[in-house]
Protein backbone atom coordinates (compact mmCIF):
# COMPACT_ATOMS: atom_id res chain seq x y z
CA UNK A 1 -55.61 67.89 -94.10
CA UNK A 2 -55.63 70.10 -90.86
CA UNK A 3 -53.03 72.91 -90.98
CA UNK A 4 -51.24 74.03 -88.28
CA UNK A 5 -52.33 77.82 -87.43
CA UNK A 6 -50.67 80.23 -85.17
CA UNK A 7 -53.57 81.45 -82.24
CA UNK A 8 -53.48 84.20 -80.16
CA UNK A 9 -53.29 82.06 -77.30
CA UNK A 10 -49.59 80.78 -77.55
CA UNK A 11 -47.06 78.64 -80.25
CA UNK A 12 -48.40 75.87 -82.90
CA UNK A 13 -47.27 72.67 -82.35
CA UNK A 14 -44.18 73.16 -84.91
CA UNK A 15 -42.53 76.17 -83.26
CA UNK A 16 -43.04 74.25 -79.97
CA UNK A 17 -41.16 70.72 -81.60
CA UNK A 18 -38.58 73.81 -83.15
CA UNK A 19 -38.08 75.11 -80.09
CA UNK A 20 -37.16 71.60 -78.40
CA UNK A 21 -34.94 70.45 -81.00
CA UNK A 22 -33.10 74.15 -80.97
CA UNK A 23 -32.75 73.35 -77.23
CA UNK A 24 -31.18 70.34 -77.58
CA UNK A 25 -28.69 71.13 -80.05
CA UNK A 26 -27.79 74.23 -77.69
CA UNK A 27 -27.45 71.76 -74.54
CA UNK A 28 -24.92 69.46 -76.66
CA UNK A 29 -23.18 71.68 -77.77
CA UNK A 30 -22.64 73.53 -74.19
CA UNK A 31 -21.59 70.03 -72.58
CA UNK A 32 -19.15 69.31 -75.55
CA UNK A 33 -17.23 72.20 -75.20
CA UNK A 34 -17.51 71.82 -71.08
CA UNK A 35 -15.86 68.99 -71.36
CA UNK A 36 -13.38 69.88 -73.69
CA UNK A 37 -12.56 72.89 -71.56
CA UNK A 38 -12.50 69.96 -68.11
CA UNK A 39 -9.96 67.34 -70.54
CA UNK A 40 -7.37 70.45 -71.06
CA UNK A 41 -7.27 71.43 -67.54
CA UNK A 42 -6.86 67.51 -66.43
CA UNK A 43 -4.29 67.70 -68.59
CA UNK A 44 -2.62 70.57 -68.19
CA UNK A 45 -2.63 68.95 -64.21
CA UNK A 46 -0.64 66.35 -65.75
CA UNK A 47 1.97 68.17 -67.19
CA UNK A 48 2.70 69.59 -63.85
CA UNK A 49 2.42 66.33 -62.49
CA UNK A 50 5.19 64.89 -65.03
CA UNK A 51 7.28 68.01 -64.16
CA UNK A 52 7.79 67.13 -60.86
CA UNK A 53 8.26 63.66 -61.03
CA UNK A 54 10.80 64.04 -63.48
CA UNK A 55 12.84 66.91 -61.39
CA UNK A 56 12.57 64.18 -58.30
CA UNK A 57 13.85 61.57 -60.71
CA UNK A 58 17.02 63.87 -61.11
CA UNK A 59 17.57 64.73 -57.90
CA UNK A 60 17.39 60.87 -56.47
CA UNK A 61 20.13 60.14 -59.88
CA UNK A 62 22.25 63.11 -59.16
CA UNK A 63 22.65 61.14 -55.53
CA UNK A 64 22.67 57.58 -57.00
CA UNK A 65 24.18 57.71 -60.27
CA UNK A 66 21.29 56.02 -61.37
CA UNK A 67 17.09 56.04 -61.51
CA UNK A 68 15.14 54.50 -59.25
CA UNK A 69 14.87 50.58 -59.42
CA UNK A 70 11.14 49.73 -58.07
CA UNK A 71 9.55 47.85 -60.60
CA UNK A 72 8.81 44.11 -60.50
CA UNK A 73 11.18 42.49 -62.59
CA UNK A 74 13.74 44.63 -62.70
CA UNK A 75 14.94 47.08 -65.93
CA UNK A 76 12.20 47.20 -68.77
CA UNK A 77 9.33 46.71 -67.09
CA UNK A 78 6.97 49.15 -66.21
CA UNK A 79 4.99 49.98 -63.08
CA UNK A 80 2.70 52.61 -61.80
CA UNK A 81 4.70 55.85 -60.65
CA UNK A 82 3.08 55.18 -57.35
CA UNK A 83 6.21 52.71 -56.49
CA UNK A 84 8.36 55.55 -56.86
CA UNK A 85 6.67 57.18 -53.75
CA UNK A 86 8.96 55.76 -50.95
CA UNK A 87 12.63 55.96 -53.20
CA UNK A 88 11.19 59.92 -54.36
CA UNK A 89 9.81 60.93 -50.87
CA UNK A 90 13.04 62.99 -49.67
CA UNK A 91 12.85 65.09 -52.84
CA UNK A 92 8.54 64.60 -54.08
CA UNK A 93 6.66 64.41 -50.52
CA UNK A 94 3.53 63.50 -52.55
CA UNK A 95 3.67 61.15 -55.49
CA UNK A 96 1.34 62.80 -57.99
CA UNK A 97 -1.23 60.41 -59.78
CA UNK A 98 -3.34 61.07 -62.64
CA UNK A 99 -6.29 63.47 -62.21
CA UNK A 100 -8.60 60.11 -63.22
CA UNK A 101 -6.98 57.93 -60.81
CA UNK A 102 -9.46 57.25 -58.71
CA UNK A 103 -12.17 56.45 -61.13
CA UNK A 104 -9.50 54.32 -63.52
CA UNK A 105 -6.37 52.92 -61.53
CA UNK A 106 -5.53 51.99 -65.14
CA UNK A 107 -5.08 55.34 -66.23
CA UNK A 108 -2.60 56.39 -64.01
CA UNK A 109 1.57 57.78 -64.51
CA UNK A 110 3.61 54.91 -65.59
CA UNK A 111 7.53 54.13 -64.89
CA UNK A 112 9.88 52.53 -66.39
CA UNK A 113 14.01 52.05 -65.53
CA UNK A 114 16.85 50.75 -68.15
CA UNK A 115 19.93 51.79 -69.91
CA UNK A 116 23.16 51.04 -68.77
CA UNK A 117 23.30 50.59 -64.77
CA UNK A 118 19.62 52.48 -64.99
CA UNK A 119 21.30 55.58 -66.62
CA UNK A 120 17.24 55.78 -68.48
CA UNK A 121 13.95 56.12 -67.44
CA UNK A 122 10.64 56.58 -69.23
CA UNK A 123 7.52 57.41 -67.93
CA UNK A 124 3.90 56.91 -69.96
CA UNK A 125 1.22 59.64 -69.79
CA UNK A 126 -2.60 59.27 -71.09
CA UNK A 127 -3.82 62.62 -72.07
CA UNK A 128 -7.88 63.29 -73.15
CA UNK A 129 -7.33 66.26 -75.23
CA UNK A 130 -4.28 64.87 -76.95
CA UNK A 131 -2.61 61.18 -77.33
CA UNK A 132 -0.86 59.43 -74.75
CA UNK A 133 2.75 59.48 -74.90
CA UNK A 134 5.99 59.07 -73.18
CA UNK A 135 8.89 60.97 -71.92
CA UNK A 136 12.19 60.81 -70.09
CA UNK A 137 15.59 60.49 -70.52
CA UNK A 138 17.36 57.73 -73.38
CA UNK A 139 14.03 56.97 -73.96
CA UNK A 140 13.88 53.50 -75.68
CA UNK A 141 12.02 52.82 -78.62
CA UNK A 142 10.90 49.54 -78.13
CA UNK A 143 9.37 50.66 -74.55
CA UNK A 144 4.93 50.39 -73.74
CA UNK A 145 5.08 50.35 -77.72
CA UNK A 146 7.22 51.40 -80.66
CA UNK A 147 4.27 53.49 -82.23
CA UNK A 148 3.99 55.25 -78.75
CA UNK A 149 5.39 58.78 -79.55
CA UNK A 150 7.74 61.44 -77.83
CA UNK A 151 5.54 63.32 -75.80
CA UNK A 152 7.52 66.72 -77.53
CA UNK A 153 6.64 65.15 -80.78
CA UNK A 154 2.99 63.71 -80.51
CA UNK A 155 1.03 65.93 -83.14
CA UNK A 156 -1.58 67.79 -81.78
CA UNK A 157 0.58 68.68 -78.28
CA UNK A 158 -0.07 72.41 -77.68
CA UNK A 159 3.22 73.27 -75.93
CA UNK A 160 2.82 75.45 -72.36
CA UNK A 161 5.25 77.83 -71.47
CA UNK A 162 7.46 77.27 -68.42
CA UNK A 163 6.31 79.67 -64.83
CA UNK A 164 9.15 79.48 -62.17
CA UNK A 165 7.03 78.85 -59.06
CA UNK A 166 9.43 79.65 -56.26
CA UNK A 167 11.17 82.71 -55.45
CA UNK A 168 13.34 82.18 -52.49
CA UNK A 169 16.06 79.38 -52.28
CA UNK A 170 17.45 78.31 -48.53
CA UNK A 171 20.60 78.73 -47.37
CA UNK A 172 24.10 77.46 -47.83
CA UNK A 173 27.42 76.92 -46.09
CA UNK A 174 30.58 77.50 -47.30
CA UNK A 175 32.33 74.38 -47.25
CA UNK A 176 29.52 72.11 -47.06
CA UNK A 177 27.51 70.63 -49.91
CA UNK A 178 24.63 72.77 -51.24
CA UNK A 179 21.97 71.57 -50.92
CA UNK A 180 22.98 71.13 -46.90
CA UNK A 181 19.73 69.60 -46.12
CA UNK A 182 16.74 68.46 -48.78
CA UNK A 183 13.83 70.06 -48.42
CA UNK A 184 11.04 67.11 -48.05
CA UNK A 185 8.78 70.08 -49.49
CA UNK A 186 11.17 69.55 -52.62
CA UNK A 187 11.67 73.22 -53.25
CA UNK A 188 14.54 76.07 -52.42
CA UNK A 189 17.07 74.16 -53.52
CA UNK A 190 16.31 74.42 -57.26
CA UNK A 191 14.52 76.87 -60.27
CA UNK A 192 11.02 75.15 -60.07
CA UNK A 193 8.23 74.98 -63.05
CA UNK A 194 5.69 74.19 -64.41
CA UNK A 195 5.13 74.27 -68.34
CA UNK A 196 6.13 71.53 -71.02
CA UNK A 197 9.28 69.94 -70.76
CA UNK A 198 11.71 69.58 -71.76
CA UNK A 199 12.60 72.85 -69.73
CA UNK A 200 16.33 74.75 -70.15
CA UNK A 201 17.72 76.58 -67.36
CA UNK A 202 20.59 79.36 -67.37
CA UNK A 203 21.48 82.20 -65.61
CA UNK A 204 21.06 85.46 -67.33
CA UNK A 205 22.59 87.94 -64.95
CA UNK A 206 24.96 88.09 -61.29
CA UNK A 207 26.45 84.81 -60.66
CA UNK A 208 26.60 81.62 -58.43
CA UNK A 209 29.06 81.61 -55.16
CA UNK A 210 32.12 79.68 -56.76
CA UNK A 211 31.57 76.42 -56.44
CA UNK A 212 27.97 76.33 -57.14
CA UNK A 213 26.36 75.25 -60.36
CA UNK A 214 22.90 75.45 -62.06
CA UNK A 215 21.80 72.06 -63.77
CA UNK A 216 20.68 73.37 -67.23
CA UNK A 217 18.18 70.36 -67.82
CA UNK A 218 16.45 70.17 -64.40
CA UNK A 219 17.09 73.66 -62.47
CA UNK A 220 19.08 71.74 -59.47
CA UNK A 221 21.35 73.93 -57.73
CA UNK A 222 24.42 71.76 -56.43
CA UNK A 223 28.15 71.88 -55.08
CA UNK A 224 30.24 72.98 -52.11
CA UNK A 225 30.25 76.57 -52.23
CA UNK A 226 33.99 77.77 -51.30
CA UNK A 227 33.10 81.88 -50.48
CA UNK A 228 30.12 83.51 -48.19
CA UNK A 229 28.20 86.19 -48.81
CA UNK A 230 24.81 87.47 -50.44
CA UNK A 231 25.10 86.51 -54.26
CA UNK A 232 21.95 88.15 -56.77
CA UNK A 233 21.07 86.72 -59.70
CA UNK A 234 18.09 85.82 -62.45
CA UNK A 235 17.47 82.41 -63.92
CA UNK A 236 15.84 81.78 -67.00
CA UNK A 237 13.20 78.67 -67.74
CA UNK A 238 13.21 78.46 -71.56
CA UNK A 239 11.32 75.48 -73.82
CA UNK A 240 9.63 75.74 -77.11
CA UNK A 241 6.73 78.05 -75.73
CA UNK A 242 8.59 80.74 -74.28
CA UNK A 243 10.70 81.81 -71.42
CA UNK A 244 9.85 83.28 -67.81
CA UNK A 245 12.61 84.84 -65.59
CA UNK A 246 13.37 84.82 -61.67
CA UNK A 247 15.58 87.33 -59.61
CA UNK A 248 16.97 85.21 -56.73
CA UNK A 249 19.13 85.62 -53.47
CA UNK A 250 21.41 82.76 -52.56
CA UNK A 251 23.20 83.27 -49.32
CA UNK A 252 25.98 81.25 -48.20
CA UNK A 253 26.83 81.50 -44.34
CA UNK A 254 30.58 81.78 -43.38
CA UNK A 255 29.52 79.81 -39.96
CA UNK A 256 29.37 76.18 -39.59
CA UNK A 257 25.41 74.74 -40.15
CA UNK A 258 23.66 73.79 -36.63
């Protein structure tokens, strides 16, 4: 039997075959946790997504008294979120779709409307680095499937904590409603985040102009203010990751709006 000898001129055929196999494992094991790394970030882009789809859904019910109605056939069915677009487009100017949209239509947001007089709403997400799961408000059991968890409950969901995005909020009119006009942007008119939901809001210091409320569930600003002037205060974002704070301005002109 011929041995395998080490020359002075380069590597035996072994610690060449070593070398290859070493390499390989190396490459896996580089492109397995690259894509790990690419599936959180998709779906950390999703939980932003679901964020602001959800604070859209509030604002189009706190004008309503109900959710959205754009599914064919009605309450209970589901639909992809992109049928909310034209009903959400004075408060969501783009409908967000799932990072993996345009490889798998399948894969995309999903909606869902029912309660009493659509007072619920559901929407389905499909994660990569965690299960898919849904989310809303009266979420019913028997919706996309009973074995379909809360997206707060899934196991393995690594809860983000909320970042108020916006700092400046745009101006009121005493006497009028507040907002006067909706931003199509869908901003300054509300404490904006991104992070898990669900997301509490409060105010931690100063005060509203009387008349004007913060929404503790979606950060909506709303009511007739009844007094002008400059009013300073700091809103909190709170869920089960932490907390972030925002000093804001809110000024309500004592002169009629344009």
């Amino acid at each position: 039997m011929k041995r395998l000898r080490a020359s002075s001129d380069g590597f035996t055929i072994l610690e060449v075959l070593i070398t290859i196999v070493v390499i390989g494992i190396l490459s896996t094991l580089t492109f397995v946790a690259y894509n790990g790394i690419q599936q959180r970030s998709r779906d950390s882009t999703r939980d932003s997504d679901i964020a602001l789809i959800k604070i859209a859904l509030e604002k189009f019910n706190a004008e309503n008294s109900q959710y959205p109605s754009v599914c064919a056939g009605g309450d209970n069915n589901d639909c992809s979120v992109t049928n909310l677009a034209t009903a959400l487009k004075p408060y969501l100017a783009t409908m967000p779709q799932d990072p993996t949209y345009a490889g798998n239509p399948n894969a995309d947001y999903r909606y869902i409307r029912g309660g009493t007089s659509g007072n619920a709403y559901g929407l389905r997400v499909t994660y990569e680095a965690k299960e898919q799961c849904k989310t809303g408000i009266r979420v019913e059991t028997g919706w996309w499937d009973a074995g379909l968890p809360d997206c707060q409950l899934s196991e393995g969901v690594v809860a983000i904590a909320p970042t108020i995005t916006n700092t400046t909020l745009q101006l009121g009119y005493v006497n009028f409603p507040y907002p006067y006009v909706t931003n199509p942007q869908g901003d300054d008119e509300a404490v904006f985040v991104t992070g898990t939901q669900p997301v509490s809001f409060s105010i931690t210091s100063g005060a509203l102009p009387a008349g004007v409320t913060l929404d503790a569930t979606t950060g909506l600003l709303s009511g007739t203010p009844t007094v002008s002037g400059t009013f300073n205060f700091t809103a909190q974002a709170t869920n089960s990751a932490g907390s972030d704070t925002q000093a804001y301005t809110l000024t309500i002109s004592g002169v009629s709006p344009p």
